[in-house]
Protein backbone atom coordinates (compact mmCIF):
# COMPACT_ATOMS: atom_id res chain seq x y z
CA UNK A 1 50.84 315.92 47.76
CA UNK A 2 53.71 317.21 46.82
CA UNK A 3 55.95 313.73 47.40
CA UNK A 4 53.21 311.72 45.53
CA UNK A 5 53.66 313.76 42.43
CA UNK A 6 57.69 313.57 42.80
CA UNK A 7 57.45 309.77 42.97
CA UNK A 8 54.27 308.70 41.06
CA UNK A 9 54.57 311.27 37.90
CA UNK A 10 57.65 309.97 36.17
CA UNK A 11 55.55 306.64 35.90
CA UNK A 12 52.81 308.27 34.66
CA UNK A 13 55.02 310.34 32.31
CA UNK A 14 57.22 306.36 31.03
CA UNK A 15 53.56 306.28 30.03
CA UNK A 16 53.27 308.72 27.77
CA UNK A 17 56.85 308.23 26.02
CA UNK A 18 55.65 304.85 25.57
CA UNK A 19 52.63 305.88 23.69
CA UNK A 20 54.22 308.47 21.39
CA UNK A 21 56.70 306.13 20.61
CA UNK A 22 54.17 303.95 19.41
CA UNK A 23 52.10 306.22 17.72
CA UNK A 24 55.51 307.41 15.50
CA UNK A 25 56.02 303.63 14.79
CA UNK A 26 52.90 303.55 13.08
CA UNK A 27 53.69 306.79 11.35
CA UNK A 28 51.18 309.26 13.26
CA UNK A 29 52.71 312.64 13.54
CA UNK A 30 50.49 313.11 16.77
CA UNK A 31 52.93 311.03 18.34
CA UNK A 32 55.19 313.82 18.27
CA UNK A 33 52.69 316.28 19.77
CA UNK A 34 52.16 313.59 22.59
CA UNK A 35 56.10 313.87 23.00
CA UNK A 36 55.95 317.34 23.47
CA UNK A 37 53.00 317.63 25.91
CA UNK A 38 55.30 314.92 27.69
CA UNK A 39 58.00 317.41 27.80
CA UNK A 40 56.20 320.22 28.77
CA UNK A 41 55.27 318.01 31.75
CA UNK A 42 58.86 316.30 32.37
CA UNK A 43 59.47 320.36 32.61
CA UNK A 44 57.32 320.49 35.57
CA UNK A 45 58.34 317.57 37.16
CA UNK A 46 62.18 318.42 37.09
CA UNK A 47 61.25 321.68 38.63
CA UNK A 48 59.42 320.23 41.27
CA UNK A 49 61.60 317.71 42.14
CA UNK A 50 64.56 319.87 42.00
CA UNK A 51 66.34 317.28 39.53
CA UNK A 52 67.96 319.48 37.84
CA UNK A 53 70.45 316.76 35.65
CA UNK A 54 67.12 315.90 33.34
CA UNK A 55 66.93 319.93 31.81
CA UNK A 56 69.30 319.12 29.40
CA UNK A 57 68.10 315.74 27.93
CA UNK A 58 64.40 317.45 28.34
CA UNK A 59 65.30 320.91 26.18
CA UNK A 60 67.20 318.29 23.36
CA UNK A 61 63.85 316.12 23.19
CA UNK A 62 61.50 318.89 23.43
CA UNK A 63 63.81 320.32 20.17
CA UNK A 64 64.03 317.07 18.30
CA UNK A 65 60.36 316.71 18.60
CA UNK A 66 59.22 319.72 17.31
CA UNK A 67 61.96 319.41 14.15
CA UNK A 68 60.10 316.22 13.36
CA UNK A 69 56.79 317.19 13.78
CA UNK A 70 57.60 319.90 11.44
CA UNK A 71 58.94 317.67 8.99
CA UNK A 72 56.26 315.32 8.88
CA UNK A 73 54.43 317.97 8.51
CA UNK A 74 55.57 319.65 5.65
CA UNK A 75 55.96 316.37 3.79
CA UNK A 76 52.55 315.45 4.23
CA UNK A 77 53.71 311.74 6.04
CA UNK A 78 51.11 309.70 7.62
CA UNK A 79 50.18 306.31 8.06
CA UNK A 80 51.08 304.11 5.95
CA UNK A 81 48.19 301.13 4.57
């Protein structure tokens, strides 16, 4: 179980990136809620498969997403017709 989720979950997770990245390109500031679920769950995967390199790069996107969602937020941005 345990080797599946190590090797199958950082597909899964490409996934995901690649889906808030294209809900941000059409201005959706869910996209950046998506990004942080992802990182929540890159979290969990670098944990379990003791890849310790990706904390970095994971606390830095988890940060940048949350400042953007933020700002989107308090501007009011959405899509755009």
């Amino acid at each position: 179980m345990r080797e599946t989720f190590v090797y199958g979950m950082p597909w899964v997770l490409s996934l995901i990136g690649c889906i808030m990245i294209w809900q941000v390109g059409n201005f959706k500031k869910f996209g950046w809620i998506v990004g942080l679920v992802a990182q929540v769950l890159w979290f969990i995967w670098i944990i379990a498969s003791e890849q310790y390199g990706f904390l970095p790069q994971n606390f830095l996107l988890a940060a940048l997403y949350a400042k953007n969602f933020w700002q989107w937020h308090k501007s009011g941005l959405e899509a755009v017709k």
